[in-house]
N, C-alpha and C. Protein backbone atom coordinates (compact mmCIF):
# COMPACT_ATOMS: atom_id res chain seq x y z
N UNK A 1 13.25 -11.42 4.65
CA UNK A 1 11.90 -11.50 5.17
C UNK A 1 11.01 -10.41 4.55
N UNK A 2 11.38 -9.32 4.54
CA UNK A 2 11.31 -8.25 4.09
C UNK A 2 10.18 -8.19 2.54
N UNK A 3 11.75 -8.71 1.96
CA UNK A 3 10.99 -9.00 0.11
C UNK A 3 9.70 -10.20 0.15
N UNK A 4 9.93 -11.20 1.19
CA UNK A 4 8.92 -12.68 0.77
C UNK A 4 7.30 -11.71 1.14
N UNK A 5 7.38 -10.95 2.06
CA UNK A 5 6.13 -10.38 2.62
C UNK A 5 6.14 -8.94 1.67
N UNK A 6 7.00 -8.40 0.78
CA UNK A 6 6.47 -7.49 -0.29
C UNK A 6 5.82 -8.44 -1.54
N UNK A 7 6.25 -9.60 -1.67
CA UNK A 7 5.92 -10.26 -3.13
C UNK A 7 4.58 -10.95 -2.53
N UNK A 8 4.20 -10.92 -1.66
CA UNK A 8 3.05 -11.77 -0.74
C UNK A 8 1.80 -10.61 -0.68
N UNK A 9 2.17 -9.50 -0.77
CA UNK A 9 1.64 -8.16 -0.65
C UNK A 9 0.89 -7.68 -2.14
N UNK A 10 2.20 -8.06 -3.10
CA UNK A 10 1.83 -8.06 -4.49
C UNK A 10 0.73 -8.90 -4.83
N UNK A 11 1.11 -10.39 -4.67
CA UNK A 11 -0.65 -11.01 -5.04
C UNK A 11 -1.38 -10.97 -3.88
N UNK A 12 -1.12 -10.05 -2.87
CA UNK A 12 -2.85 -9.63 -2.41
C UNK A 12 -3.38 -8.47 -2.79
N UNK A 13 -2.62 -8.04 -3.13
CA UNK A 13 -2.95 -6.45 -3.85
C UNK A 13 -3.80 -7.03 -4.90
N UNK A 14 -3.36 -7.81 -5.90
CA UNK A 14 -3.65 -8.22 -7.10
C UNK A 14 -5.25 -8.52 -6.92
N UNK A 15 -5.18 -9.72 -5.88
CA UNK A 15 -6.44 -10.55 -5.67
C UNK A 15 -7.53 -9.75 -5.32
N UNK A 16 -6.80 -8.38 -4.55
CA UNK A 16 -7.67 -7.32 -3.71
C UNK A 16 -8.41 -6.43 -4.59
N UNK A 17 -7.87 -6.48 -5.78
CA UNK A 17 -8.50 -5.21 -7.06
C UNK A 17 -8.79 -6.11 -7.78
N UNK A 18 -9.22 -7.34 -8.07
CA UNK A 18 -9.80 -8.45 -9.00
C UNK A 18 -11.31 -8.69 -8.75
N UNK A 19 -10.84 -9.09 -7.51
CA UNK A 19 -11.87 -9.88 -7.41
C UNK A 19 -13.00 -8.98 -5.99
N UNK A 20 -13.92 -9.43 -6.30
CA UNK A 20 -15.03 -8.23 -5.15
C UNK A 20 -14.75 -8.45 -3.91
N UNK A 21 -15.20 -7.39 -3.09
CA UNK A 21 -15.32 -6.97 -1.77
C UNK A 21 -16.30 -7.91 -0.91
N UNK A 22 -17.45 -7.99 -1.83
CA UNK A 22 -18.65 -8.54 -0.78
C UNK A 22 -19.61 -8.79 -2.13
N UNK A 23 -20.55 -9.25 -1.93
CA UNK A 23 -21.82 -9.93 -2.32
C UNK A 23 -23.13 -9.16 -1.42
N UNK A 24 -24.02 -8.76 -1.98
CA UNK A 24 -24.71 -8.35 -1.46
C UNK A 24 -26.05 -8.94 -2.12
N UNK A 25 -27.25 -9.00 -1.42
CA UNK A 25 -28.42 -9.72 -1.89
C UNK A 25 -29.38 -9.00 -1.01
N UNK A 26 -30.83 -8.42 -1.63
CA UNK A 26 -31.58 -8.13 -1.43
C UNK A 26 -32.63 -8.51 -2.45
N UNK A 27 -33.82 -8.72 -1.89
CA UNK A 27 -35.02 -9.21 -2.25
C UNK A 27 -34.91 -10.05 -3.63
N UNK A 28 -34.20 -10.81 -3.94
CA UNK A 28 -33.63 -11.46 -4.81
C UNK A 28 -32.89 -11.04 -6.19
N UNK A 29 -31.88 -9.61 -5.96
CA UNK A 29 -31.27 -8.96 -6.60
C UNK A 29 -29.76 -8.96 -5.88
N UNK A 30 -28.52 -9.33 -6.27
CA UNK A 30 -27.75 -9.35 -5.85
C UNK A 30 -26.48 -8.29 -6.70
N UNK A 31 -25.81 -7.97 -6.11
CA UNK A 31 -24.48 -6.82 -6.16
C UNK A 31 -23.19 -7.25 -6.02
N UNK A 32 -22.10 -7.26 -6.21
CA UNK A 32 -21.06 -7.11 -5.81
C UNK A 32 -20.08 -6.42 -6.82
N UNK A 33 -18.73 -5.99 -6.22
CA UNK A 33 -17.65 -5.04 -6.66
C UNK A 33 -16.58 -4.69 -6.03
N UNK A 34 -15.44 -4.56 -6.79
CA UNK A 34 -14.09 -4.19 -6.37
C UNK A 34 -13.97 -2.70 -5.68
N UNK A 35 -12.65 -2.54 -5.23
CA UNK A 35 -12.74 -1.21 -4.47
C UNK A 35 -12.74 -0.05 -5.66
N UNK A 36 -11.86 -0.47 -7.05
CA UNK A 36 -11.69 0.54 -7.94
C UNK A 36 -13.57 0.88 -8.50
N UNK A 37 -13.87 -0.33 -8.12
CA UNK A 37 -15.66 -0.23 -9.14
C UNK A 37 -16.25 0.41 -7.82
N UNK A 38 -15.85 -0.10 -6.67
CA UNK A 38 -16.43 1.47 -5.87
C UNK A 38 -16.62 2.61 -6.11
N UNK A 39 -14.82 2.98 -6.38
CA UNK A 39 -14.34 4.13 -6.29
C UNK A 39 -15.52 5.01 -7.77
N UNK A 40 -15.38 3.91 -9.08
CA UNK A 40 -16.05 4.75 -10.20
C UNK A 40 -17.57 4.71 -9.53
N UNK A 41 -18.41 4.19 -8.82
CA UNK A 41 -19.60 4.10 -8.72
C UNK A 41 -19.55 5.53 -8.09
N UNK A 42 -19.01 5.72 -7.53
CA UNK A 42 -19.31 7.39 -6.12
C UNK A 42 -18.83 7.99 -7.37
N UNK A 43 -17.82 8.46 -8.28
CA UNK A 43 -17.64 8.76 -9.35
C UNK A 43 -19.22 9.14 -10.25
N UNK A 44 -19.48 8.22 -10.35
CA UNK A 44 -21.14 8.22 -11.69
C UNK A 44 -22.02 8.69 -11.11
N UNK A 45 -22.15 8.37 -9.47
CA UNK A 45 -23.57 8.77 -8.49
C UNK A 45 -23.26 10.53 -8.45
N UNK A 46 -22.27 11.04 -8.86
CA UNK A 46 -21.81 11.89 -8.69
C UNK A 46 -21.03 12.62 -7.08
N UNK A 47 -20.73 11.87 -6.96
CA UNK A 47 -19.65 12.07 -5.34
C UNK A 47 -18.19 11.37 -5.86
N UNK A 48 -17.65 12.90 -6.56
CA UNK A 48 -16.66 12.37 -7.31
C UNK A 48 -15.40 12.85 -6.49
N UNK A 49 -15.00 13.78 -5.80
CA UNK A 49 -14.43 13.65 -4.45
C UNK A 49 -14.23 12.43 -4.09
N UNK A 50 -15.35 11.91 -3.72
CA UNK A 50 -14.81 10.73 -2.43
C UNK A 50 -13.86 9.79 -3.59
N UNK A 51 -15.05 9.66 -4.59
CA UNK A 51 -14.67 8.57 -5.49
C UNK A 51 -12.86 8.59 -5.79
N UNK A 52 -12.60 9.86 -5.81
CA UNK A 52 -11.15 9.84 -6.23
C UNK A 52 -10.32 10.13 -4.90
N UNK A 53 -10.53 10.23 -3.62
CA UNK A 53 -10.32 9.71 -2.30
C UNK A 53 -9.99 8.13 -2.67
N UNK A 54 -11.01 7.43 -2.74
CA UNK A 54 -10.71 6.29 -2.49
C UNK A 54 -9.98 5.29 -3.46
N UNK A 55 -10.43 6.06 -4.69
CA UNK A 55 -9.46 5.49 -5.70
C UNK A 55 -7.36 5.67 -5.25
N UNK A 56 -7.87 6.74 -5.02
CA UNK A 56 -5.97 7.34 -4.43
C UNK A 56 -5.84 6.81 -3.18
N UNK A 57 -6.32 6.68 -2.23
CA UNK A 57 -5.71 6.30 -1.04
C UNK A 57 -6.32 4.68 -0.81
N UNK A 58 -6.76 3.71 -1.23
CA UNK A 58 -7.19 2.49 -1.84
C UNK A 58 -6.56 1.72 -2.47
N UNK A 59 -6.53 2.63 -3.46
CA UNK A 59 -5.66 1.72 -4.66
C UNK A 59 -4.41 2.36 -5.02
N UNK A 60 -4.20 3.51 -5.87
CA UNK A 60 -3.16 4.14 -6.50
C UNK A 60 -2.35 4.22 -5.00
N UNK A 61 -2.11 4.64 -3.72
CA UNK A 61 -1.30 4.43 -2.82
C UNK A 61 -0.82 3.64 -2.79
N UNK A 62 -1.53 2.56 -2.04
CA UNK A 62 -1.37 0.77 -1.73
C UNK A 62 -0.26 0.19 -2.41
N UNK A 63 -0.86 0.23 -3.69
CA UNK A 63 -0.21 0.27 -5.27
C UNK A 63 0.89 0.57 -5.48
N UNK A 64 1.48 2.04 -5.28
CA UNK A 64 2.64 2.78 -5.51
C UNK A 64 3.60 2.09 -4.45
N UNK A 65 3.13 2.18 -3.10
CA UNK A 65 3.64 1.42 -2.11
C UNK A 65 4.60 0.24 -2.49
N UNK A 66 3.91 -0.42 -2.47
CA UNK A 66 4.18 -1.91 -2.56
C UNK A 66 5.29 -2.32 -4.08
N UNK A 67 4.36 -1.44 -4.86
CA UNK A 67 5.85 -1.02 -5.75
C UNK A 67 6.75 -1.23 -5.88
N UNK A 68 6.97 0.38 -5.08
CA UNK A 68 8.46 0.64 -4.50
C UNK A 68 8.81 -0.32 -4.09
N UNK A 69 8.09 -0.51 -2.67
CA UNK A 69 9.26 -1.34 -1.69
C UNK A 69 9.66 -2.82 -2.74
N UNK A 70 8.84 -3.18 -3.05
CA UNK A 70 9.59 -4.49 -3.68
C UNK A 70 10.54 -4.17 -4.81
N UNK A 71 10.69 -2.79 -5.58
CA UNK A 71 11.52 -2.83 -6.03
C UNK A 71 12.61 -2.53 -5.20
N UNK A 72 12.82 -1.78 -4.55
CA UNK A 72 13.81 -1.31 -3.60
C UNK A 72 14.06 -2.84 -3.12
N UNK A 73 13.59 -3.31 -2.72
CA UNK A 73 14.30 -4.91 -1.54
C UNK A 73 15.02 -5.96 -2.83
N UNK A 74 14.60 -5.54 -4.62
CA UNK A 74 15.07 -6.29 -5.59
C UNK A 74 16.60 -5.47 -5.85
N UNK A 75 16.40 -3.82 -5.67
CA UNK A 75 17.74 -3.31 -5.90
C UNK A 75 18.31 -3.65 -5.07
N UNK A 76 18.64 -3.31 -3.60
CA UNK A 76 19.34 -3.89 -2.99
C UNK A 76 20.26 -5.23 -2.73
N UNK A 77 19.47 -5.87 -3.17
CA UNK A 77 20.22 -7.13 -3.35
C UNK A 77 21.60 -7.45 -4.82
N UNK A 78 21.55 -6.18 -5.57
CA UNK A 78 22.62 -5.60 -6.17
C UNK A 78 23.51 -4.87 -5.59
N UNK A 79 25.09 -5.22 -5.85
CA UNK A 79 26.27 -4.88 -4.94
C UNK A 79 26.62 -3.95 -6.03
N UNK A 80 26.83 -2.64 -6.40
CA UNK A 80 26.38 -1.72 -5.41
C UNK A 80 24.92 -1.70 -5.33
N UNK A 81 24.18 -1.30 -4.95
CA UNK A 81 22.50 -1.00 -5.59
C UNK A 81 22.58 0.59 -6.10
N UNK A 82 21.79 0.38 -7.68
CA UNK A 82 21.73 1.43 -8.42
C UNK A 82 21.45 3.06 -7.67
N UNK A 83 21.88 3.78 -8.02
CA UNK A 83 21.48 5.24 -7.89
C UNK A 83 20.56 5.65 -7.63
N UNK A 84 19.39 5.16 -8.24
CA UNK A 84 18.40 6.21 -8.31
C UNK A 84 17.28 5.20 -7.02
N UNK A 85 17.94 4.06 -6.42
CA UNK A 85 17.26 3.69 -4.97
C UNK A 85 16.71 4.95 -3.95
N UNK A 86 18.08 5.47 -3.83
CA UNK A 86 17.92 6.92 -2.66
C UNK A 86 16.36 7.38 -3.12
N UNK A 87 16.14 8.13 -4.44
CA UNK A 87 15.14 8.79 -4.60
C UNK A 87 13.67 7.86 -4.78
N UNK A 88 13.77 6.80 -4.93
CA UNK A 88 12.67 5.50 -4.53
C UNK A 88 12.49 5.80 -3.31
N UNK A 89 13.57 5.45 -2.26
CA UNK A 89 13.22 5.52 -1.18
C UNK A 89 12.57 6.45 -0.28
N UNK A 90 12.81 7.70 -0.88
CA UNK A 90 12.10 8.92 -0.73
C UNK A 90 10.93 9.32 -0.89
N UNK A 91 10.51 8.73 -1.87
CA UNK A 91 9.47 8.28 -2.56
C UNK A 91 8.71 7.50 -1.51
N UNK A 92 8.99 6.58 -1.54
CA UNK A 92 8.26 4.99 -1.39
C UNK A 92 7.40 5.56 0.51
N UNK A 93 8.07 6.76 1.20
CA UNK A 93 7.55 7.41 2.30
C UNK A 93 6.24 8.04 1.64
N UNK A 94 6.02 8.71 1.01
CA UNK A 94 5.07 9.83 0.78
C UNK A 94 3.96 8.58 0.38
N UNK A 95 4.57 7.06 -0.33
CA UNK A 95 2.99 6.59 -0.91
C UNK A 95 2.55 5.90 0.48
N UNK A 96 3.69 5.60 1.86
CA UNK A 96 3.42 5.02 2.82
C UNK A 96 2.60 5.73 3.74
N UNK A 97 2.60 7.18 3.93
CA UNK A 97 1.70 8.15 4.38
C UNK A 97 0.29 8.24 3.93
N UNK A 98 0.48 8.22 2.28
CA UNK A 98 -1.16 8.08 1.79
C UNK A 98 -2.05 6.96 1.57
N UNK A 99 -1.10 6.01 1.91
CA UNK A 99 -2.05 4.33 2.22
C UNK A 99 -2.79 4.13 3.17
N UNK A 100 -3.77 4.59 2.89
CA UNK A 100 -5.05 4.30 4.34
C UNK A 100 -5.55 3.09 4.23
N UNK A 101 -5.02 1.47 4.37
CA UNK A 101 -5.59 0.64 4.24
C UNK A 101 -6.43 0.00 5.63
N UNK A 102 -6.04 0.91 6.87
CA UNK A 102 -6.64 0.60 7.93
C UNK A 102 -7.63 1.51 7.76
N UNK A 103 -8.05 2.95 7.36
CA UNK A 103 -9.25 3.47 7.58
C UNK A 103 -10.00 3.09 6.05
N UNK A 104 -9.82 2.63 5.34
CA UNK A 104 -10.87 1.97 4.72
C UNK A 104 -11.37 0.81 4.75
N UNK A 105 -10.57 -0.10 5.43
CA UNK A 105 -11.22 -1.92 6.51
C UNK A 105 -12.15 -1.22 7.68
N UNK A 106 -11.82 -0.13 8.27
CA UNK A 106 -12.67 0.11 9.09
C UNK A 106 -14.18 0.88 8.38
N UNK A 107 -13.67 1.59 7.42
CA UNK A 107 -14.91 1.83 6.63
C UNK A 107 -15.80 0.53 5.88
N UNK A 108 -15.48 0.00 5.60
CA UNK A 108 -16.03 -1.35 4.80
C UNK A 108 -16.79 -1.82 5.97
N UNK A 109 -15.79 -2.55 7.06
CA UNK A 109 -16.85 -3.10 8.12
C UNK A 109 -17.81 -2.39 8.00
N UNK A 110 -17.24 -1.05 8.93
CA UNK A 110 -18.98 -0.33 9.32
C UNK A 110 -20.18 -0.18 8.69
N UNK A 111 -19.33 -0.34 7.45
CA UNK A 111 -20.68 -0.53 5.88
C UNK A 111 -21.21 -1.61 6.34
N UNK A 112 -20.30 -2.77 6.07
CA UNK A 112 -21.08 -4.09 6.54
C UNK A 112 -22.16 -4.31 7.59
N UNK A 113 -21.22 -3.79 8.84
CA UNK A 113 -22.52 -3.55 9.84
C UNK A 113 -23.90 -2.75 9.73
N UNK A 114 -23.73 -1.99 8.82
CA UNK A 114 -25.20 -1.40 8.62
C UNK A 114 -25.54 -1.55 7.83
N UNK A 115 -25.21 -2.36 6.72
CA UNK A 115 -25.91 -2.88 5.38
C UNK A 115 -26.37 -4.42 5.59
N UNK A 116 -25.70 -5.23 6.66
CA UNK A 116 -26.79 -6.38 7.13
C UNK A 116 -27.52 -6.31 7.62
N UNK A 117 -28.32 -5.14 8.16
CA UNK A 117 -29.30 -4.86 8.60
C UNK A 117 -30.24 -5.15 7.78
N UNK A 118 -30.03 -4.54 6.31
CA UNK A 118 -30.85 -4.49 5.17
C UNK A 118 -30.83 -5.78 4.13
N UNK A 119 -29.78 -6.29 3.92
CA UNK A 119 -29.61 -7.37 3.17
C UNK A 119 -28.45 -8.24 3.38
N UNK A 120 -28.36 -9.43 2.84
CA UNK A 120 -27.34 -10.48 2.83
C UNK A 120 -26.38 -10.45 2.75
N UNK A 121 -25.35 -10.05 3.44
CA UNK A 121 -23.84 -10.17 3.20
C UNK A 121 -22.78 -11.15 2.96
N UNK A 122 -22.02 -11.44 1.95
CA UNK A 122 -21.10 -12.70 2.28
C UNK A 122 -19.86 -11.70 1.48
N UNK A 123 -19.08 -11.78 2.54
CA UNK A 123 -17.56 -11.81 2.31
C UNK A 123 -17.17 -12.19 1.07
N UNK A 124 -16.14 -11.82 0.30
CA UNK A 124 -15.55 -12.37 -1.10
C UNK A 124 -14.30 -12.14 -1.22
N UNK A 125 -13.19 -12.72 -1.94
CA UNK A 125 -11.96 -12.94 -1.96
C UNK A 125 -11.47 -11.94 -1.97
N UNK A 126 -11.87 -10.95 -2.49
CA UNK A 126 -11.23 -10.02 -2.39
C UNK A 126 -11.18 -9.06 -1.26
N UNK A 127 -12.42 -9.46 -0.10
CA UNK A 127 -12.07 -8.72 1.26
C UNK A 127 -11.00 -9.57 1.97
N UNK A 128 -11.24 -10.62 1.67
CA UNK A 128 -9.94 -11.53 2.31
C UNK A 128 -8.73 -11.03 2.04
N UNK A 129 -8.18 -10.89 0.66
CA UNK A 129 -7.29 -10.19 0.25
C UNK A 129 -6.82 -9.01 1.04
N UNK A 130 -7.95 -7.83 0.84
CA UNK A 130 -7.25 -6.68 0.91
C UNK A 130 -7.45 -7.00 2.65
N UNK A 131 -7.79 -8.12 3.36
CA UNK A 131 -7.75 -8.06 5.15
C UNK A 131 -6.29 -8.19 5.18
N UNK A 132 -5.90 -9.22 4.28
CA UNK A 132 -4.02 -9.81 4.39
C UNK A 132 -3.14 -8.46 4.50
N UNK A 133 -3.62 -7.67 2.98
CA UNK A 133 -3.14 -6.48 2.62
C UNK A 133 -3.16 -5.68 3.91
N UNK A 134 -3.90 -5.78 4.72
CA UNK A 134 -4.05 -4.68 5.73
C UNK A 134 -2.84 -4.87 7.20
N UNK A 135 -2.74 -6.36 6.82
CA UNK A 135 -1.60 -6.90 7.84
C UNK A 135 -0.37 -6.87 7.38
N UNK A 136 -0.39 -6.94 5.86
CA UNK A 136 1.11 -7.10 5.16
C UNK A 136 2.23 -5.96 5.37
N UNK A 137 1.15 -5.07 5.10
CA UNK A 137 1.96 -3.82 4.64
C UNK A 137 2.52 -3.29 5.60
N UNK A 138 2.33 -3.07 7.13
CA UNK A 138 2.76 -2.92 8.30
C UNK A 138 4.24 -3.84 8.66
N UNK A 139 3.86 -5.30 8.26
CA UNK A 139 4.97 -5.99 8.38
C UNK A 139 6.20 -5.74 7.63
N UNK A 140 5.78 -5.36 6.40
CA UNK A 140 7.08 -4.83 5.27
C UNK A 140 7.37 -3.94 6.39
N UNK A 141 7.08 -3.01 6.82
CA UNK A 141 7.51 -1.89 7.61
C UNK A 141 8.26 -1.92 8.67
N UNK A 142 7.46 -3.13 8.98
CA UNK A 142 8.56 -3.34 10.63
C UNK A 142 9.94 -4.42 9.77
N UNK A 143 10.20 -4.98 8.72
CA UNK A 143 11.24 -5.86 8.79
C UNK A 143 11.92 -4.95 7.95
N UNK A 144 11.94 -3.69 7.24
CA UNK A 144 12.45 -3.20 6.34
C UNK A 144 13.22 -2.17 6.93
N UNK A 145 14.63 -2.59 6.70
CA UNK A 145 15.86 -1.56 7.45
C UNK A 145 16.21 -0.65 7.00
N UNK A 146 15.51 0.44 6.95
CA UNK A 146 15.77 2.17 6.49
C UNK A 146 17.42 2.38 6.12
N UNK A 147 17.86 2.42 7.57
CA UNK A 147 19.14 2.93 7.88
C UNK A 147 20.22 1.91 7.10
N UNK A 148 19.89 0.32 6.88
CA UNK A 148 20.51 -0.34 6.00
C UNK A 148 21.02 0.13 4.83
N UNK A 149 19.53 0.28 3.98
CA UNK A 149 19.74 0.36 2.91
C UNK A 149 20.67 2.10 2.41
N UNK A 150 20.39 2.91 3.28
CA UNK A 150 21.06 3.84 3.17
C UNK A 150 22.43 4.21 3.25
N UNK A 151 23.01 3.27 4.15
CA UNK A 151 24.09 3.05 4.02
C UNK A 151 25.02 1.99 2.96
N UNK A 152 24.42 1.45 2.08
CA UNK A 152 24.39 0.84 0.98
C UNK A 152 24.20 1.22 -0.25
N UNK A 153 23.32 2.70 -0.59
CA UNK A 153 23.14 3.55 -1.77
C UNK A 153 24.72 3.85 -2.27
N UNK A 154 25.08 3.64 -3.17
CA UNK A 154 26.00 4.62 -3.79
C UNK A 154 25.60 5.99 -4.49
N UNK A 155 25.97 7.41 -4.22
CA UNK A 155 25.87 8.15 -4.59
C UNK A 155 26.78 8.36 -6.19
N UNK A 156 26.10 9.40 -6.29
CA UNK A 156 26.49 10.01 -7.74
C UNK A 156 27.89 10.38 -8.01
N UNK A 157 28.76 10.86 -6.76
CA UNK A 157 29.98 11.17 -6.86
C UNK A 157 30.91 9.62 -6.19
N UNK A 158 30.34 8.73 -5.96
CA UNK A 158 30.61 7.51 -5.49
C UNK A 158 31.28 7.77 -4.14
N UNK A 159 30.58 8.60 -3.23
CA UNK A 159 30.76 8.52 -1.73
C UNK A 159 29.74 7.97 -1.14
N UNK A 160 29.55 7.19 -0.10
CA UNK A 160 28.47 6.75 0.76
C UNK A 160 27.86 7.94 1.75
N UNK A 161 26.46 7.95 2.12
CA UNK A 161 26.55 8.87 3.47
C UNK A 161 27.02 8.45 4.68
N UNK A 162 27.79 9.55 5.35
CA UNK A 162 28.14 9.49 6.90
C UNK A 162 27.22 8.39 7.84
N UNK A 163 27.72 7.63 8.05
CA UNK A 163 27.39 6.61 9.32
C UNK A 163 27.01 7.71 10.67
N UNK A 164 25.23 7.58 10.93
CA UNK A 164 24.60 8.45 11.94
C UNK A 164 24.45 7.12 12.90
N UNK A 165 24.33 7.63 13.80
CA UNK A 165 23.44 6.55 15.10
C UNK A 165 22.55 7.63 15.79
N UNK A 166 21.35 6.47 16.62
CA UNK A 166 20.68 7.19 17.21
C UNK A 166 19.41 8.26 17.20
N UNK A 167 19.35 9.13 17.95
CA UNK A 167 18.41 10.03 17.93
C UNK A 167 18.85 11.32 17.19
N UNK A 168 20.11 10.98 17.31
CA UNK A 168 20.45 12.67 16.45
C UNK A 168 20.72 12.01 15.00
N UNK A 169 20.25 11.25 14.47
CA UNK A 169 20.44 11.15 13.10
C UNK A 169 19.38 11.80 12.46
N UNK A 170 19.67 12.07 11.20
CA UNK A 170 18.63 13.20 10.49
C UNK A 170 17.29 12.04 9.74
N UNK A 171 16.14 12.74 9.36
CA UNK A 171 15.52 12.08 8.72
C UNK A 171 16.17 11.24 6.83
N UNK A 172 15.49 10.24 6.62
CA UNK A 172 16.04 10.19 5.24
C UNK A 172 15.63 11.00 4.34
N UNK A 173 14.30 11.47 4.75
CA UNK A 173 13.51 12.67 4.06
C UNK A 173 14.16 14.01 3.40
N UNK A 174 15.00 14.54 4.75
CA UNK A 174 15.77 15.19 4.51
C UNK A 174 17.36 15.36 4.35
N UNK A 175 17.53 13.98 3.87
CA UNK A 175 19.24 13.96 3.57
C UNK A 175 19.03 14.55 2.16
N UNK A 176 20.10 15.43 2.00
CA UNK A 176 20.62 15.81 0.75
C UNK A 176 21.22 14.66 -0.20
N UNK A 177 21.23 15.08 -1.60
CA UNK A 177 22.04 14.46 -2.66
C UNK A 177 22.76 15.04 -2.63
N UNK A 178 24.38 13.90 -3.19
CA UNK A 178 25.27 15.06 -3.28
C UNK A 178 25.55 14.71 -4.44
């Protein structure tokens, strides 16, 4: 379930950085743009901060994210799964922390809401997209079995880690290599 909703994630990601956000129309001049052509516009206006805010936690997160996990759910399905999974997986946390795809849907709306005030709004495939994106990526999360796959890594000296249960098990963050 896991992988069908990472590869489902992939072409919304895709569709989500293709194709524009919104359409905008005022006095018979119309606009539209992707989140990366956002990101360079605050970039050029000179609000290059945000611009690379949103480029990194937008896109290059999202991105890295989704990545991983689909590579990770492709290793796994290799008996043993390769080595260097563990440190993916390690990984694949830090781009899940910097994926703000819920506080930038909530930023977009609120744009929306105060930019129809002023002019024409219509939705475009690519807000559709990155709306999916905003549901997907949560779901990878909830069907994707941490503790599985960890007990499935083969290590370097070809021992498995200790079988934890519970609350006293350690983070994966901080399991050692051995």
């Amino acid at each position: 379930m896991a992988l069908a909703l990472a590869v489902t994630a992939v072409i919304a990601y895709v569709l989500a950085n293709v194709f524009p956000l919104m359409d905008l129309s005022v006095v018979g001049r119309t606009a539209a743009t992707t989140i990366s052509g956002g990101a360079y516009a605050m970039w050029e206006q000179g609000e290059r901060i945000t611009g690379v805010i949103v480029a990194f936690c937008g896109v290059l997160a999202p991105g890295g994210y989704i990545l991983f996990m689909l590579t990770l759910l492709l290793a796994v399905r290799r008996d043993p799964p390769p080595a260097w999974a563990g440190e993916m997986l390690r990984w694949v946390r830090h781009f899940e922390i910097w994926s703000m795809l819920e506080v930038m849907m909530l930023g977009i709306l609120v744009s929306l809401i105060k930019i129809a005030e002023l002019a024409t709004v219509d939705a475009g495939i690519g807000m559709y997209a990155f709306g999916a994106l905003v549901i997907l990526c949560p779901a990878i999360m909830l069907c994707f079995d941490e503790e599985e796959l960890w007990q499935k890594i083969q290590w370097a000296d070809g021992e498995r880690p200790p079988v934890t249960g519970g609350a006293a098990s350690s983070s994966p963050l901080t399991r050692p290599f051995k």
